[in-house]
PDB file of N, CA and C in Angstrom:
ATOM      1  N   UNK A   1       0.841  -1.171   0.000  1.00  0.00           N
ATOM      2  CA  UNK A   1       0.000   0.000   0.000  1.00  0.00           C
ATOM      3  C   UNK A   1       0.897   1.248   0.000  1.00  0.00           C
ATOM      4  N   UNK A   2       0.164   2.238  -0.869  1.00  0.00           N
ATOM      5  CA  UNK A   2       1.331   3.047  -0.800  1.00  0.00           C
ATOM      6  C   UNK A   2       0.798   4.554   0.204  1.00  0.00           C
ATOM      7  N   UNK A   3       1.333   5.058   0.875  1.00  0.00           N
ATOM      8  CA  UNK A   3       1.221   5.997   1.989  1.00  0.00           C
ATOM      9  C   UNK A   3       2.685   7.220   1.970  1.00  0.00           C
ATOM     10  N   UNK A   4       2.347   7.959   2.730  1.00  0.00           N
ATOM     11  CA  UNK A   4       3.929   9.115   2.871  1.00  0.00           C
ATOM     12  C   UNK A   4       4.194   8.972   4.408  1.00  0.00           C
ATOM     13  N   UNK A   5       5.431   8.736   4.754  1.00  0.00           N
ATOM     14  CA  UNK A   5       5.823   8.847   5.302  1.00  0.00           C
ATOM     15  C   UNK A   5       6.775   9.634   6.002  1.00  0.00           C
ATOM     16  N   UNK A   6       7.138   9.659   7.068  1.00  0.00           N
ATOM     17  CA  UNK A   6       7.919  10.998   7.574  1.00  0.00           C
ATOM     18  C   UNK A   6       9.419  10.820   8.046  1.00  0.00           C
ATOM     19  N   UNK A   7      10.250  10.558   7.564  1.00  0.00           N
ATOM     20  CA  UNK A   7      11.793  10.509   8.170  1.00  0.00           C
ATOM     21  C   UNK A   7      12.792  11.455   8.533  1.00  0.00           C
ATOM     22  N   UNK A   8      13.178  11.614  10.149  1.00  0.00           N
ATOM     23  CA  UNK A   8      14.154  12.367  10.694  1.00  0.00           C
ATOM     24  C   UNK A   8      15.332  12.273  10.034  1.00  0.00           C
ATOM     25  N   UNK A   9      16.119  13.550   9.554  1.00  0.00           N
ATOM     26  CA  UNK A   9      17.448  13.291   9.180  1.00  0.00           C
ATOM     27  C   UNK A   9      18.469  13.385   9.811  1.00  0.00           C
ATOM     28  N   UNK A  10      19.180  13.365   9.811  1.00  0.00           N
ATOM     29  CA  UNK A  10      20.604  13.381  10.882  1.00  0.00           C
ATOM     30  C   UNK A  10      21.445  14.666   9.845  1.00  0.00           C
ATOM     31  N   UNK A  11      21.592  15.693  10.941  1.00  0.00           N
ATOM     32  CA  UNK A  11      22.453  16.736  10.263  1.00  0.00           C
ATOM     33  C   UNK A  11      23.649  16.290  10.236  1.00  0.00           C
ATOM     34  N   UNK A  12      24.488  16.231   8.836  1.00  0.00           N
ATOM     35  CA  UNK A  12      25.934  15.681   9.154  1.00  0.00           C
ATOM     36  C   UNK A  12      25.972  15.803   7.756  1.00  0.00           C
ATOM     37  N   UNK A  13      27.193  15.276   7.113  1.00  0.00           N
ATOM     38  CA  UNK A  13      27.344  15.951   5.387  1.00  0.00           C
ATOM     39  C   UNK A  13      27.265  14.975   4.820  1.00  0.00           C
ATOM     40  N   UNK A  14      27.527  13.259   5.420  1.00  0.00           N
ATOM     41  CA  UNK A  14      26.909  12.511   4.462  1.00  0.00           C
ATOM     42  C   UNK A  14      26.460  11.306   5.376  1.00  0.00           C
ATOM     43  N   UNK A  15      24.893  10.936   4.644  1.00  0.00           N
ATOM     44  CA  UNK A  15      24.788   9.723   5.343  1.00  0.00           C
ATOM     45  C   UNK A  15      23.670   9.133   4.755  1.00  0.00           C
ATOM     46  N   UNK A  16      23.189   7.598   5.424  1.00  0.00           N
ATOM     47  CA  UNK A  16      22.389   7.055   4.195  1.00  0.00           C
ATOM     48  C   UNK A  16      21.190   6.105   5.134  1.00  0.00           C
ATOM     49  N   UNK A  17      19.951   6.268   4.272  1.00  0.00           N
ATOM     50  CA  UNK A  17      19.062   6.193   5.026  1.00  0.00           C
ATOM     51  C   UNK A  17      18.592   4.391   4.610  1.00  0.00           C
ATOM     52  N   UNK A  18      17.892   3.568   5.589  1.00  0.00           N
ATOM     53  CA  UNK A  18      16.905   2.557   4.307  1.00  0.00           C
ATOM     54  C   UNK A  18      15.526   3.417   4.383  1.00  0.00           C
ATOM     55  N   UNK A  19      15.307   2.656   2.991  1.00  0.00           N
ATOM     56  CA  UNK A  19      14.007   3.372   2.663  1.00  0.00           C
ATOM     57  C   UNK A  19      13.391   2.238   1.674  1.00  0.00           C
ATOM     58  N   UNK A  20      12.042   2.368   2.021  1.00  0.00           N
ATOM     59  CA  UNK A  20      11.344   1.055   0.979  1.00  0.00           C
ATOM     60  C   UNK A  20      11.954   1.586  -0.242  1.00  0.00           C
ATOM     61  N   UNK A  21      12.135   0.246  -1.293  1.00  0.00           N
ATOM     62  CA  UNK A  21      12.704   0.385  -2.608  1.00  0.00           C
ATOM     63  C   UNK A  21      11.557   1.370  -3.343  1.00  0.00           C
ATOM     64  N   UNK A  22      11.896   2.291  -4.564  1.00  0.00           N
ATOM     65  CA  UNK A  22      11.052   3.235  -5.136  1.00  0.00           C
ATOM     66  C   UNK A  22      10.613   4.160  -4.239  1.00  0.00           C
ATOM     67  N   UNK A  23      10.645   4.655  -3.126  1.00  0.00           N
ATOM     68  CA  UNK A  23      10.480   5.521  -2.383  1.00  0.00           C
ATOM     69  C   UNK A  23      10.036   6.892  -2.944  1.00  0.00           C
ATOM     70  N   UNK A  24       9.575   8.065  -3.075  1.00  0.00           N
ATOM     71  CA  UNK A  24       9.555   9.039  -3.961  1.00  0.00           C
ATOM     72  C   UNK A  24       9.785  10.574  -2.434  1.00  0.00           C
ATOM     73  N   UNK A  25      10.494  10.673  -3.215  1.00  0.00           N
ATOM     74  CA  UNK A  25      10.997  12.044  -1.493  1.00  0.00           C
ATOM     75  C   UNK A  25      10.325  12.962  -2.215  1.00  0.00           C
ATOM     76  N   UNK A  26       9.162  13.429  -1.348  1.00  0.00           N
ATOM     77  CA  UNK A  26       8.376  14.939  -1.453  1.00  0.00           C
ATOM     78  C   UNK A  26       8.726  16.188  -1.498  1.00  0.00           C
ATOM     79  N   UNK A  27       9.737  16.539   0.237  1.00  0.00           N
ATOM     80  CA  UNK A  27      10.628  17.370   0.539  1.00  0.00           C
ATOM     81  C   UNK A  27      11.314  16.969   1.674  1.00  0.00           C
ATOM     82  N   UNK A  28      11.732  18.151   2.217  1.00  0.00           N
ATOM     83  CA  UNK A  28      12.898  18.349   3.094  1.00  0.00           C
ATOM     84  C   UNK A  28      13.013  19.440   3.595  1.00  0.00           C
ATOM     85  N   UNK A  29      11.892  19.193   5.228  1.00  0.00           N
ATOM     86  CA  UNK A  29      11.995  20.668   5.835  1.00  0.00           C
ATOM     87  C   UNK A  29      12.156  20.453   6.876  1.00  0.00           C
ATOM     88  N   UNK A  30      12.417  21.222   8.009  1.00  0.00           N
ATOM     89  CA  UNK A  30      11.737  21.043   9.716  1.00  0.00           C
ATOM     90  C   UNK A  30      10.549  21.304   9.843  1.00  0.00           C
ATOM     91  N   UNK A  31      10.269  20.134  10.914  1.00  0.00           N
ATOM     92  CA  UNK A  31       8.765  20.589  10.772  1.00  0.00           C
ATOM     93  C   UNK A  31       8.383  21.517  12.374  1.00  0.00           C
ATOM     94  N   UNK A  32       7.409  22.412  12.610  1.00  0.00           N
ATOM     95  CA  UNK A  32       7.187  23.317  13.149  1.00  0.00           C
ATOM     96  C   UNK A  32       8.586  24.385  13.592  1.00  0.00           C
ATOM     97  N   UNK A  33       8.640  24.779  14.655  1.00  0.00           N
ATOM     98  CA  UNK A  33       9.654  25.327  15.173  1.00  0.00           C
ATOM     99  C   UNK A  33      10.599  24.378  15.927  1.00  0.00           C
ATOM    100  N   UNK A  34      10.415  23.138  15.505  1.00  0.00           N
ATOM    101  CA  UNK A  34      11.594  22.458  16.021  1.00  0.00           C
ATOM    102  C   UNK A  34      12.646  22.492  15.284  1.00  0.00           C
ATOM    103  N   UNK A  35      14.233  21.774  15.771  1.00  0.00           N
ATOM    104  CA  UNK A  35      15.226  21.939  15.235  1.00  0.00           C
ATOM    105  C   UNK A  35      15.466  20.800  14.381  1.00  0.00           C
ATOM    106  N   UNK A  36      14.341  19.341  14.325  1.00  0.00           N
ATOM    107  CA  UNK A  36      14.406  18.561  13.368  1.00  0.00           C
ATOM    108  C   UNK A  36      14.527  18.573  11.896  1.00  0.00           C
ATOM    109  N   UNK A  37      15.206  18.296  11.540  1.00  0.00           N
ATOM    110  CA  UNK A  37      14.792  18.403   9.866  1.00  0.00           C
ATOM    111  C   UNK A  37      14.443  16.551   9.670  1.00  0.00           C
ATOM    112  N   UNK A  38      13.482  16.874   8.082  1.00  0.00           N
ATOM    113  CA  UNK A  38      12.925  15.601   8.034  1.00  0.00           C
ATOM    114  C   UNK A  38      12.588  15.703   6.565  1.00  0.00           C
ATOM    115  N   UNK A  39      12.409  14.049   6.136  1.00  0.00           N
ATOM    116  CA  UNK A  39      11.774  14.215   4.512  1.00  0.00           C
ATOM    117  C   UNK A  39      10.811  13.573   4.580  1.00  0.00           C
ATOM    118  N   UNK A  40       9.783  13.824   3.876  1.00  0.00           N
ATOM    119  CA  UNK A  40       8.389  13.099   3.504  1.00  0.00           C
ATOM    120  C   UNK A  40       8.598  12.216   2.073  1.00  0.00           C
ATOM    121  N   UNK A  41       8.271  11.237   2.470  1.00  0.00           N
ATOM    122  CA  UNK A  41       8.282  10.008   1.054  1.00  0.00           C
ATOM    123  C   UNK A  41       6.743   9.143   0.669  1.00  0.00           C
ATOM    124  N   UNK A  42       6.547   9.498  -0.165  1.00  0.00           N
ATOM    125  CA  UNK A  42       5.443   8.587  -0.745  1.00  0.00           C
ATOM    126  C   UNK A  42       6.112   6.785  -0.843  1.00  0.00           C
ATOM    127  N   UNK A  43       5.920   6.089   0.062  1.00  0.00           N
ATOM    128  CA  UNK A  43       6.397   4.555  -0.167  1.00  0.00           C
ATOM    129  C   UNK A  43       5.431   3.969  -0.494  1.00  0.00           C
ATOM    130  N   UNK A  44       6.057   2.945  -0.666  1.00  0.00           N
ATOM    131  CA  UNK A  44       5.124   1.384  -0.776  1.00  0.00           C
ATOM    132  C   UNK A  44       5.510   0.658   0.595  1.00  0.00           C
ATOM    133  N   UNK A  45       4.381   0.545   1.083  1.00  0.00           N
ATOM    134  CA  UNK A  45       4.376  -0.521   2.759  1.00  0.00           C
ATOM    135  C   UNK A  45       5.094  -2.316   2.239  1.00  0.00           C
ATOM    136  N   UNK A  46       4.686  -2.245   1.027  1.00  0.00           N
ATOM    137  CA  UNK A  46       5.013  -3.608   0.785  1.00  0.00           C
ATOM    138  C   UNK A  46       6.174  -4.127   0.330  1.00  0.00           C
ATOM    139  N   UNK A  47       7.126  -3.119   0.017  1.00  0.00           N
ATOM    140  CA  UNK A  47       8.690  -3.322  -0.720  1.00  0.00           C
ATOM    141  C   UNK A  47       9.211  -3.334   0.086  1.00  0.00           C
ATOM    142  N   UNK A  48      10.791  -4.263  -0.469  1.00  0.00           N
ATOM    143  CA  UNK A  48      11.556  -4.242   0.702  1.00  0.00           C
ATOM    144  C   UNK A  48      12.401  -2.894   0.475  1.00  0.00           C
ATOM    145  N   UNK A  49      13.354  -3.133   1.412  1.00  0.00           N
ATOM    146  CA  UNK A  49      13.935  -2.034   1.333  1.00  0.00           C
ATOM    147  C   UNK A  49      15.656  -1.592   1.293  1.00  0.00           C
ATOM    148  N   UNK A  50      15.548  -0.626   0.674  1.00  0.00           N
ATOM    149  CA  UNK A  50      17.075  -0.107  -0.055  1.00  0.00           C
ATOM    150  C   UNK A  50      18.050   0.938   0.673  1.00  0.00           C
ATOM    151  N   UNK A  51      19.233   0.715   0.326  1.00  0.00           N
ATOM    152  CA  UNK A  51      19.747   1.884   0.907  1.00  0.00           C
ATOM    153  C   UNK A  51      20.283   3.381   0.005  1.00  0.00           C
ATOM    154  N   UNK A  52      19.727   4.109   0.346  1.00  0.00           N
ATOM    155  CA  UNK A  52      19.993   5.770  -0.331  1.00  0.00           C
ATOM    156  C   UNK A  52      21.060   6.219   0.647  1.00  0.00           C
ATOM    157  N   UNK A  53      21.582   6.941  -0.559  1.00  0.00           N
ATOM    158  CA  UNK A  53      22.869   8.280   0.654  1.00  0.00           C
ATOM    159  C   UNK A  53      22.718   9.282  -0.104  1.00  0.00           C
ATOM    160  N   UNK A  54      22.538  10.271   0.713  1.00  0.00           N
ATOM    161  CA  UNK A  54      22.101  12.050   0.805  1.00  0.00           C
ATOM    162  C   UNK A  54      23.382  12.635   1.410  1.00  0.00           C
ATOM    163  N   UNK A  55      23.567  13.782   0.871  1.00  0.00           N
ATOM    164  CA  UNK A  55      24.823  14.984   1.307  1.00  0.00           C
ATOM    165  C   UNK A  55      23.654  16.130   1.803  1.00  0.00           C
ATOM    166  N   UNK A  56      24.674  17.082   2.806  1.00  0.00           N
ATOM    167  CA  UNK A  56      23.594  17.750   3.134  1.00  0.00           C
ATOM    168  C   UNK A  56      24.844  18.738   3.448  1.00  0.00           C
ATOM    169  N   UNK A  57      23.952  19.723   2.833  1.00  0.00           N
ATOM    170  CA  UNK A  57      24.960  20.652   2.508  1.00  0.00           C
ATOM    171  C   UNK A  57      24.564  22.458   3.040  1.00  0.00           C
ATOM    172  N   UNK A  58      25.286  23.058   3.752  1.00  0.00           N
ATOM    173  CA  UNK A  58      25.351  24.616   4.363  1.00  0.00           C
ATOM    174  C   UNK A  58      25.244  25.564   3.189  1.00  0.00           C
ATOM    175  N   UNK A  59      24.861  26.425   3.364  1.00  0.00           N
ATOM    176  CA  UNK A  59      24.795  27.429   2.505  1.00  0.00           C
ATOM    177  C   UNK A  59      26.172  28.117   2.596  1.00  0.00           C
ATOM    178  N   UNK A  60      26.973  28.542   1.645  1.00  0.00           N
ATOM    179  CA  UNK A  60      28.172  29.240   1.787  1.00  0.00           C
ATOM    180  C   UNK A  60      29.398  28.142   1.869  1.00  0.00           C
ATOM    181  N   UNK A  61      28.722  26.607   1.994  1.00  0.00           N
ATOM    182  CA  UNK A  61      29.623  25.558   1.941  1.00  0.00           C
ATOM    183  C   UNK A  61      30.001  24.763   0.349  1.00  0.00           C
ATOM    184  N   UNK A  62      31.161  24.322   0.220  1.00  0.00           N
ATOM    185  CA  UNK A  62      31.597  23.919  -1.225  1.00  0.00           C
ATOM    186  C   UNK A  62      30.368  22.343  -1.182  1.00  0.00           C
ATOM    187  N   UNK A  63      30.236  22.571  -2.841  1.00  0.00           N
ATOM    188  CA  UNK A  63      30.012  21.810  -3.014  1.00  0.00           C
ATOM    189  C   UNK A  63      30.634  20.357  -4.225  1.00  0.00           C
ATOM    190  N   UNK A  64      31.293  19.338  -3.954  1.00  0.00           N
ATOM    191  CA  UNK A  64      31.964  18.392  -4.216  1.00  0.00           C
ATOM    192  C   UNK A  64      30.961  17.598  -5.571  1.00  0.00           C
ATOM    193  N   UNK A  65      31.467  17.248  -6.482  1.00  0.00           N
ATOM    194  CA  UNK A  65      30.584  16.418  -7.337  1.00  0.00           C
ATOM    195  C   UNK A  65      29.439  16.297  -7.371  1.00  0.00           C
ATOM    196  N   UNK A  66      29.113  17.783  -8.026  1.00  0.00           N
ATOM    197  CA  UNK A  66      27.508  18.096  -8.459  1.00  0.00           C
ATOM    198  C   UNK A  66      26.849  17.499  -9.270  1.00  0.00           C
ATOM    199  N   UNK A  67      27.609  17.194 -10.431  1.00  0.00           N
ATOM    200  CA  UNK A  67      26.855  16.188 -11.122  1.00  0.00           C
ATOM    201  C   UNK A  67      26.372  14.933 -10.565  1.00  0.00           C
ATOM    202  N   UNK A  68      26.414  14.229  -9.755  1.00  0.00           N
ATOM    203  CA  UNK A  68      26.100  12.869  -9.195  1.00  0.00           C
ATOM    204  C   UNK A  68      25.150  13.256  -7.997  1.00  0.00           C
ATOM    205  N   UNK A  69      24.745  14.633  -7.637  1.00  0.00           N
ATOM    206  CA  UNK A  69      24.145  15.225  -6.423  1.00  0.00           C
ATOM    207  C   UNK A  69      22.525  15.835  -7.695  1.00  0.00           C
ATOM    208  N   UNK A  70      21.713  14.936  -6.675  1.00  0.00           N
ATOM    209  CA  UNK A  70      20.429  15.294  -6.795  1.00  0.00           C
ATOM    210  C   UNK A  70      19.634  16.336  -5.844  1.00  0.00           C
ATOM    211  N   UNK A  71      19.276  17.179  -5.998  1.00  0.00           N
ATOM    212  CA  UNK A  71      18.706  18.473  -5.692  1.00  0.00           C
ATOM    213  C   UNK A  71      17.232  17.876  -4.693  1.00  0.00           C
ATOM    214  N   UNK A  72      16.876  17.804  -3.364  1.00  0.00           N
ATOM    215  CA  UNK A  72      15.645  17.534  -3.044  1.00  0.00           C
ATOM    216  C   UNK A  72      15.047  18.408  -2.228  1.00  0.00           C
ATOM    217  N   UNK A  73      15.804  19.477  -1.658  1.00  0.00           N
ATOM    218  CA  UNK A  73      14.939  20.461  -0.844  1.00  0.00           C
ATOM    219  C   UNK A  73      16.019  21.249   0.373  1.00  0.00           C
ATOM    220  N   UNK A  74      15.069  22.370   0.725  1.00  0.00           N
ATOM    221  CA  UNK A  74      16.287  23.010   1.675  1.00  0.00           C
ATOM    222  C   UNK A  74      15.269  23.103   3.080  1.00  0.00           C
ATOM    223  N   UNK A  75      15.934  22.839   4.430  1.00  0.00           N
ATOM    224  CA  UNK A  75      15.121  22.878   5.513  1.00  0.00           C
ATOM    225  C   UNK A  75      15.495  24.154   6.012  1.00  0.00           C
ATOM    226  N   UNK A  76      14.806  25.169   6.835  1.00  0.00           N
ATOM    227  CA  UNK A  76      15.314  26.140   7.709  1.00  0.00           C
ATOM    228  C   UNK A  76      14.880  25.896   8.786  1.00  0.00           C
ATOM    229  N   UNK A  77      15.529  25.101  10.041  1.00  0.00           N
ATOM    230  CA  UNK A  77      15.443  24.429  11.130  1.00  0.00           C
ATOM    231  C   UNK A  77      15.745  26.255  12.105  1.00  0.00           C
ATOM    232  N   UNK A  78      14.824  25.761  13.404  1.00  0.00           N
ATOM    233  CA  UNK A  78      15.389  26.864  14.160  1.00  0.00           C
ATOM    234  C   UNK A  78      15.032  28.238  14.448  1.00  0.00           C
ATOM    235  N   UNK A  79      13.698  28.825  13.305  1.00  0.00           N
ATOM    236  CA  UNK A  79      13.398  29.807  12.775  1.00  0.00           C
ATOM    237  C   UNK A  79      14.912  30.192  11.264  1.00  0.00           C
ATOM    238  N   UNK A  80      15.466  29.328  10.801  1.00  0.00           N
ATOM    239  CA  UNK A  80      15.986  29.550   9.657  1.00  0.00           C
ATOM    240  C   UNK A  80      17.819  30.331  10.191  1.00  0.00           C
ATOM    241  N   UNK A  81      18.054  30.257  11.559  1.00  0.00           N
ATOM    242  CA  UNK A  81      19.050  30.354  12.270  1.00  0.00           C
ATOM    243  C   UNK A  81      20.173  29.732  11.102  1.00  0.00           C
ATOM    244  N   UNK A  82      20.192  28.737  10.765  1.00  0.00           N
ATOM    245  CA  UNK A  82      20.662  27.607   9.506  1.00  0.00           C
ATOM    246  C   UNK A  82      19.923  27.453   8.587  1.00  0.00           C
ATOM    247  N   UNK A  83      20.629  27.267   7.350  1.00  0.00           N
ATOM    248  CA  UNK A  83      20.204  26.665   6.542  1.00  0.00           C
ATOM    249  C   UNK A  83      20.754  25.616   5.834  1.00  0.00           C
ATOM    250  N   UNK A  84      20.517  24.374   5.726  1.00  0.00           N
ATOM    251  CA  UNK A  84      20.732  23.067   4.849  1.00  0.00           C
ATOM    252  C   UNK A  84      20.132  22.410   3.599  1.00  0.00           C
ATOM    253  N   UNK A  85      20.601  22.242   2.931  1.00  0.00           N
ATOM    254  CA  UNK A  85      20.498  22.312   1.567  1.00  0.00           C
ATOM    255  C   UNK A  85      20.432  20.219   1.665  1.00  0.00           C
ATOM    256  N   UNK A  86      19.370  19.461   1.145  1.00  0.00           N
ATOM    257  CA  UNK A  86      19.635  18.004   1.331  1.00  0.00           C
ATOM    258  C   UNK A  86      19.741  17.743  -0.658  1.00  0.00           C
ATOM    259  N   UNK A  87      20.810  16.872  -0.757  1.00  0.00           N
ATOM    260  CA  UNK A  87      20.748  16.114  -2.032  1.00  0.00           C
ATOM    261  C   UNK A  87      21.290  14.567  -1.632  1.00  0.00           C
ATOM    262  N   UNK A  88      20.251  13.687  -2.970  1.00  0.00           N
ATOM    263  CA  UNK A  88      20.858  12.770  -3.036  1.00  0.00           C
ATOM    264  C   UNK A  88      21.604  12.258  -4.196  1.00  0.00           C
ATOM    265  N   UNK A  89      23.172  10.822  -3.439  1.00  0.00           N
ATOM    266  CA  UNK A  89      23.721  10.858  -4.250  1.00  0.00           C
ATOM    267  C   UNK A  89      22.807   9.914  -5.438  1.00  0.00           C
ATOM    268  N   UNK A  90      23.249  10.260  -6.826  1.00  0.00           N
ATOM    269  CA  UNK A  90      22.971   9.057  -8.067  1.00  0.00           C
ATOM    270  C   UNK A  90      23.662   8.495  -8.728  1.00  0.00           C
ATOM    271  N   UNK A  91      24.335   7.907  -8.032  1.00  0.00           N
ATOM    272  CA  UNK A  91      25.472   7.010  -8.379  1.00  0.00           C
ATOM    273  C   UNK A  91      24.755   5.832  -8.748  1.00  0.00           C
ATOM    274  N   UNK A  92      25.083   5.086  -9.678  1.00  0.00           N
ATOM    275  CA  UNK A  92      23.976   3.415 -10.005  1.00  0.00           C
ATOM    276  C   UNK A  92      24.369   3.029  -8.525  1.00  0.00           C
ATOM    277  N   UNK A  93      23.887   1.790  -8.331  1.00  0.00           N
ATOM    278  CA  UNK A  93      24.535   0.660  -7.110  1.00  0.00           C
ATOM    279  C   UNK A  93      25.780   0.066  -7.853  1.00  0.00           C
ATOM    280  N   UNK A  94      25.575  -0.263  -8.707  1.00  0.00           N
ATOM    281  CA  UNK A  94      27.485  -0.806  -9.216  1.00  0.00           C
ATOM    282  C   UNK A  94      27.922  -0.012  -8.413  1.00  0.00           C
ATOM    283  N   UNK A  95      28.445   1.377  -9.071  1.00  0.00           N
ATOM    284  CA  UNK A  95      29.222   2.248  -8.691  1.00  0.00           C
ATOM    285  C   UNK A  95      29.831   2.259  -6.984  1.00  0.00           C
ATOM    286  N   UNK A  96      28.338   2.266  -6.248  1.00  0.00           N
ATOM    287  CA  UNK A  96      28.071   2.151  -4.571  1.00  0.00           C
ATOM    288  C   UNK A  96      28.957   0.614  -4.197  1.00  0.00           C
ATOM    289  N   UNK A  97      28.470  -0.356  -4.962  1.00  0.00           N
ATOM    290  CA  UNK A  97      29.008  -1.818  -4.169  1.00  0.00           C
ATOM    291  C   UNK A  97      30.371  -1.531  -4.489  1.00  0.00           C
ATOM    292  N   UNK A  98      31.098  -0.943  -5.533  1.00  0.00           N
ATOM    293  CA  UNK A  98      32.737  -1.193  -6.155  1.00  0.00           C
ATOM    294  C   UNK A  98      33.412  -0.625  -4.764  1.00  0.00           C
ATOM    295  N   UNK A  99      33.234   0.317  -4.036  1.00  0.00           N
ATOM    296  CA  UNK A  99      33.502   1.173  -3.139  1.00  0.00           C
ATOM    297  C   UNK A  99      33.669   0.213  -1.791  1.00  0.00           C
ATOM    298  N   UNK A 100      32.776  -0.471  -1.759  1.00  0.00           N
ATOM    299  CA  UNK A 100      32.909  -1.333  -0.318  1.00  0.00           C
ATOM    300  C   UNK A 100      33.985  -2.297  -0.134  1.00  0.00           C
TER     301      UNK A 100
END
């Protein structure tokens, strides 16, 4: 069944979430005045599940191999004190398993 779901992110510059396979990420905000940031995903309850890795990136901070960085949303946690910029990487999985 497919539903959206809500996932906490971990502020840090790179890291990787599971997520049911096909997942579709909505955005990437904090939600109320908390300091959480989080993404909303349209899943499927019934897939198994995959692993994604996201960079998350400062405003005024470099950014490293843009081409392979997918664009999904910017949170302003805090009243916007910060701002973080989330992409994910698109690297195939070849690419991901050669690395391990």
């Amino acid at each position: 069944m497919e539903t959206i779901f809500k996932y906490p992110v971990p502020i840090t510059d790179k890291f990787s979430m599971e997520l049911p396979e096909g997942a579709e990420i909505l955005t990437f905000q904090a939600q109320g005045y908390s300091s959480q940031s989080c993404i909303w995903a349209i899943v499927n309850t019934n897939t198994k599940k995959e692993t994604r890795y996201f960079n998350i990136i400062g405003t005024g901070h470099p950014i490293e191999n843009r081409k392979n960085l997918k664009y999904i949303g910017t949170s302003l946690p805090a009243n916007g004190i910060v701002v973080w910029h989330l992409f994910e990487e698109i690297k195939s999985n070849s690419i991901r398993k050669e690395k391990k």
